[in-house]
Protein backbone atom coordinates (compact mmCIF):
# COMPACT_ATOMS: atom_id res chain seq x y z
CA UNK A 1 -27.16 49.45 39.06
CA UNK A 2 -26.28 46.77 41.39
CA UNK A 3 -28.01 43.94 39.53
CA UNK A 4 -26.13 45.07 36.60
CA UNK A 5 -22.85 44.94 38.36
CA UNK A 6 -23.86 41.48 39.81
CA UNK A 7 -24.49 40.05 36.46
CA UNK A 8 -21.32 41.23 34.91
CA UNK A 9 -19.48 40.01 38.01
CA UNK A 10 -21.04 36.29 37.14
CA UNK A 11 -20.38 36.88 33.45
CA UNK A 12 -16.74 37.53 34.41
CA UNK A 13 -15.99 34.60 36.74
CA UNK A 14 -18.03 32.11 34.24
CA UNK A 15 -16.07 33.12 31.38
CA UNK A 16 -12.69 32.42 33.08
CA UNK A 17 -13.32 29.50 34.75
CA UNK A 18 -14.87 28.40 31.28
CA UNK A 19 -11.57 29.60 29.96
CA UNK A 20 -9.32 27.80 33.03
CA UNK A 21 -10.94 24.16 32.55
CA UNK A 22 -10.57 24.42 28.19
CA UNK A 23 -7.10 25.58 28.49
CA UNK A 24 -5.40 22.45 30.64
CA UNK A 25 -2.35 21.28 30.70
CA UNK A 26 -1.36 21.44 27.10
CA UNK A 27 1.66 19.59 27.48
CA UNK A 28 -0.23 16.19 28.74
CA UNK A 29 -2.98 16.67 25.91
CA UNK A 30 0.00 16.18 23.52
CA UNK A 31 1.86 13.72 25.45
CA UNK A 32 -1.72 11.70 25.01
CA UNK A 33 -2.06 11.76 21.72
CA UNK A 34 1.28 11.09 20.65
CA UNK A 35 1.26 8.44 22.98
CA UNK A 36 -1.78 6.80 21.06
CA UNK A 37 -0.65 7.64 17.24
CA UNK A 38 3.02 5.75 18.20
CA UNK A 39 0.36 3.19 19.83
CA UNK A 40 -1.87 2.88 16.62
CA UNK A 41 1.19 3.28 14.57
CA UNK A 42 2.97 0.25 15.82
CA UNK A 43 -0.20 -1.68 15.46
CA UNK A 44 -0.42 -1.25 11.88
CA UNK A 45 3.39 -2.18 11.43
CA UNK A 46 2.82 -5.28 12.85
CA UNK A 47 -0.53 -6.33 10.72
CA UNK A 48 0.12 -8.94 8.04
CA UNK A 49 -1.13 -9.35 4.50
CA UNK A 50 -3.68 -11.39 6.08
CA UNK A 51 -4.71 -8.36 7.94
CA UNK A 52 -6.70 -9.10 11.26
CA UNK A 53 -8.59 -11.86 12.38
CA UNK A 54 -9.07 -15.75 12.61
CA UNK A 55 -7.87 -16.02 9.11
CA UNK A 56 -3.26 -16.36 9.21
CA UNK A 57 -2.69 -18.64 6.50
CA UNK A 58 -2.81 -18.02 2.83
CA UNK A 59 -6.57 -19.44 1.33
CA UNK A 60 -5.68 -21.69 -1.48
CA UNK A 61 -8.21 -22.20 -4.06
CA UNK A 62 -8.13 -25.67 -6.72
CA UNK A 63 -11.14 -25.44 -9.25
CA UNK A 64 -14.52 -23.36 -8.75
CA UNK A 65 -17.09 -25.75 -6.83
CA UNK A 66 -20.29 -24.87 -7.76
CA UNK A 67 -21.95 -26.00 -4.90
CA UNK A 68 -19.83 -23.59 -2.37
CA UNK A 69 -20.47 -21.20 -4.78
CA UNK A 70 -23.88 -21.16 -4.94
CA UNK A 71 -24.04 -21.31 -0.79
CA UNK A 72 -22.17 -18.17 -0.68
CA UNK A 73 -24.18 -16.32 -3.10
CA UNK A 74 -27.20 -17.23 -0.88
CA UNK A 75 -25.14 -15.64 2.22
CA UNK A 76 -23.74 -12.58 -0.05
CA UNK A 77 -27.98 -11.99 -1.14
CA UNK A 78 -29.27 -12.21 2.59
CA UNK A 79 -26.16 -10.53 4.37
CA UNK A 80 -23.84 -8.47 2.34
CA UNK A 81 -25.85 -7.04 -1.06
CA UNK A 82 -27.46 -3.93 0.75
CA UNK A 83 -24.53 -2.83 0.80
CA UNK A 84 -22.64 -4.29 -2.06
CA UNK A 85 -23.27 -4.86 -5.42
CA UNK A 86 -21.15 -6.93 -7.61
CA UNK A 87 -20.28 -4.54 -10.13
CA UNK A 88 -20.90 -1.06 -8.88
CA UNK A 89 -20.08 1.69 -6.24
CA UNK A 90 -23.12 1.34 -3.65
CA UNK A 91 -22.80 1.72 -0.04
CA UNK A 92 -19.49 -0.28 0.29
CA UNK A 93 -17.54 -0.80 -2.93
CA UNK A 94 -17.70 -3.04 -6.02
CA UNK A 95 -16.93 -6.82 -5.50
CA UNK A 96 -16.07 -8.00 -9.51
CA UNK A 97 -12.43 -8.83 -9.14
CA UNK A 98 -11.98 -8.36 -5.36
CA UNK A 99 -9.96 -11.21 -5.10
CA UNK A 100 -7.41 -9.92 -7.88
CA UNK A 101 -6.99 -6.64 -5.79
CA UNK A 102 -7.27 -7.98 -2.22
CA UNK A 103 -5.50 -11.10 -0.75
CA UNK A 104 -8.14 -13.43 -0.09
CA UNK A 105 -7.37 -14.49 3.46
CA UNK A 106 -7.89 -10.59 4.01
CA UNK A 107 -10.77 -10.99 2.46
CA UNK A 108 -12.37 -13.56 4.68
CA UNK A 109 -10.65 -11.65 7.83
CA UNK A 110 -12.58 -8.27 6.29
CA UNK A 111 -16.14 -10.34 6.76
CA UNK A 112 -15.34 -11.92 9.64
CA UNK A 113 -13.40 -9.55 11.45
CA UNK A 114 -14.84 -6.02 10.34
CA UNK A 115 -14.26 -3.89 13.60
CA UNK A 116 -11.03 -4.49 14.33
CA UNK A 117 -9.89 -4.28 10.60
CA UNK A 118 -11.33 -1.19 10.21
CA UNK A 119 -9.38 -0.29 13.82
CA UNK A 120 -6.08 -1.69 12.83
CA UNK A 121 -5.27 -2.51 9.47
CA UNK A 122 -3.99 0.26 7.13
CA UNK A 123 -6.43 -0.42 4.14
CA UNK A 124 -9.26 -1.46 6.21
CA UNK A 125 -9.03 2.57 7.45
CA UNK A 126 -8.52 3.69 4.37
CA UNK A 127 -11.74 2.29 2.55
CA UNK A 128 -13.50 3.30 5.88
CA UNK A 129 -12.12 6.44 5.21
CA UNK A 130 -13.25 6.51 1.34
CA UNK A 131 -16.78 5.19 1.80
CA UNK A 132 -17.66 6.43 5.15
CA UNK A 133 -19.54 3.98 6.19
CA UNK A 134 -17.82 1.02 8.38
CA UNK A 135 -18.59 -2.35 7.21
CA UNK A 136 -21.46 -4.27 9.57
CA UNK A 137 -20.64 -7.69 11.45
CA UNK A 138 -22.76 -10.21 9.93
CA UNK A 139 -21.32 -12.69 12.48
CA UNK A 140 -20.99 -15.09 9.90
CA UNK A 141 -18.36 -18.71 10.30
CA UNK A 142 -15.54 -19.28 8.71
CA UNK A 143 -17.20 -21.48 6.21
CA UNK A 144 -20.14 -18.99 5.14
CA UNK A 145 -17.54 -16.27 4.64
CA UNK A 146 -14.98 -19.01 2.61
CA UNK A 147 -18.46 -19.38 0.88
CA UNK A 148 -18.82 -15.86 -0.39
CA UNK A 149 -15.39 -16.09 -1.73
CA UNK A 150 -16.23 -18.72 -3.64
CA UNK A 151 -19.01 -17.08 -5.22
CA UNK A 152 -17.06 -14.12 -5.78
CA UNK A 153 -14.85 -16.49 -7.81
CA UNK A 154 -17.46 -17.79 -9.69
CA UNK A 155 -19.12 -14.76 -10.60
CA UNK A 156 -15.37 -13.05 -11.74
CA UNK A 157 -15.18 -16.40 -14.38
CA UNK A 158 -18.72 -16.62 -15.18
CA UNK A 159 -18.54 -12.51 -15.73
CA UNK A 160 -14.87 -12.28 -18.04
């Protein structure tokens, strides 16, 4: 009978000091995360059309040069196609015509930059959010990744 007793006894005081360490202080649980919603909210206020990264200045673009082009569709095949594919839904989404929906100096910021895009700009979230999957860092320059725009140029006039 006493053994009994003893177990329900440590039953009892595990259960509420289980219950005393969940329960906390509900008001500074709150107080944190609306502290860090206004924080991520203000960040995404203050991202530009560029979104984030070494890219602030609007890419220009004169005629198609093949020979960038082809470069960057040697980077795209070695770094970015197992998870892209030009024109269809794979891992990440379809390129064809990503520079018509997507600013290209966010663009370039997007390779370059993929962590804290997907941290701090709006639709960097939301296509995290709608494939799932967070694009990798392929640590590539500024010049490989102006490169793959290129090619995603060429492929857009080549494919019309």
């Amino acid at each position: 009978m006493k053994k009994i007793n003893l177990k329900y006894g440590f039953v009892l005081i595990a259960t509420a000091l289980i219950m005393t360490s969940c329960g906390g202080d509900k008001g500074q649980n709150s107080s944190t995360t609306e502290t860090s919603t206004t924080n991520e909210l203000a960040t995404e206020s203050e991202t530009s059309e560029f979104g984030v990264g070494p890219i602030q200045h609007q890419v220009s673009f004169d005629g198609i040069d093949a020979d960038l082009a082809a470069n960057g569709e040697q980077v795209f095949t070695q770094k970015c196609m197992a998870c892209h594919k030009m024109d269809k839904r794979h891992v990440g989404p379809a390129l064809v015509g990503v520079l018509d929906r997507r600013n290209p100096s966010w663009v370039m910021n997007m390779i370059l930059n993929p962590d804290k895009m997907v941290q701090q700009d709006p639709t960097a979230k939301a296509l995290l959010a709608e494939y799932l999957s967070p694009m990798a860092n392929q640590n590539l320059t500024e010049e490989q990744a102006r490169a793959v725009l290129e090619y995603f140029r060429k492929y857009d006039a080549d494919n019309q």
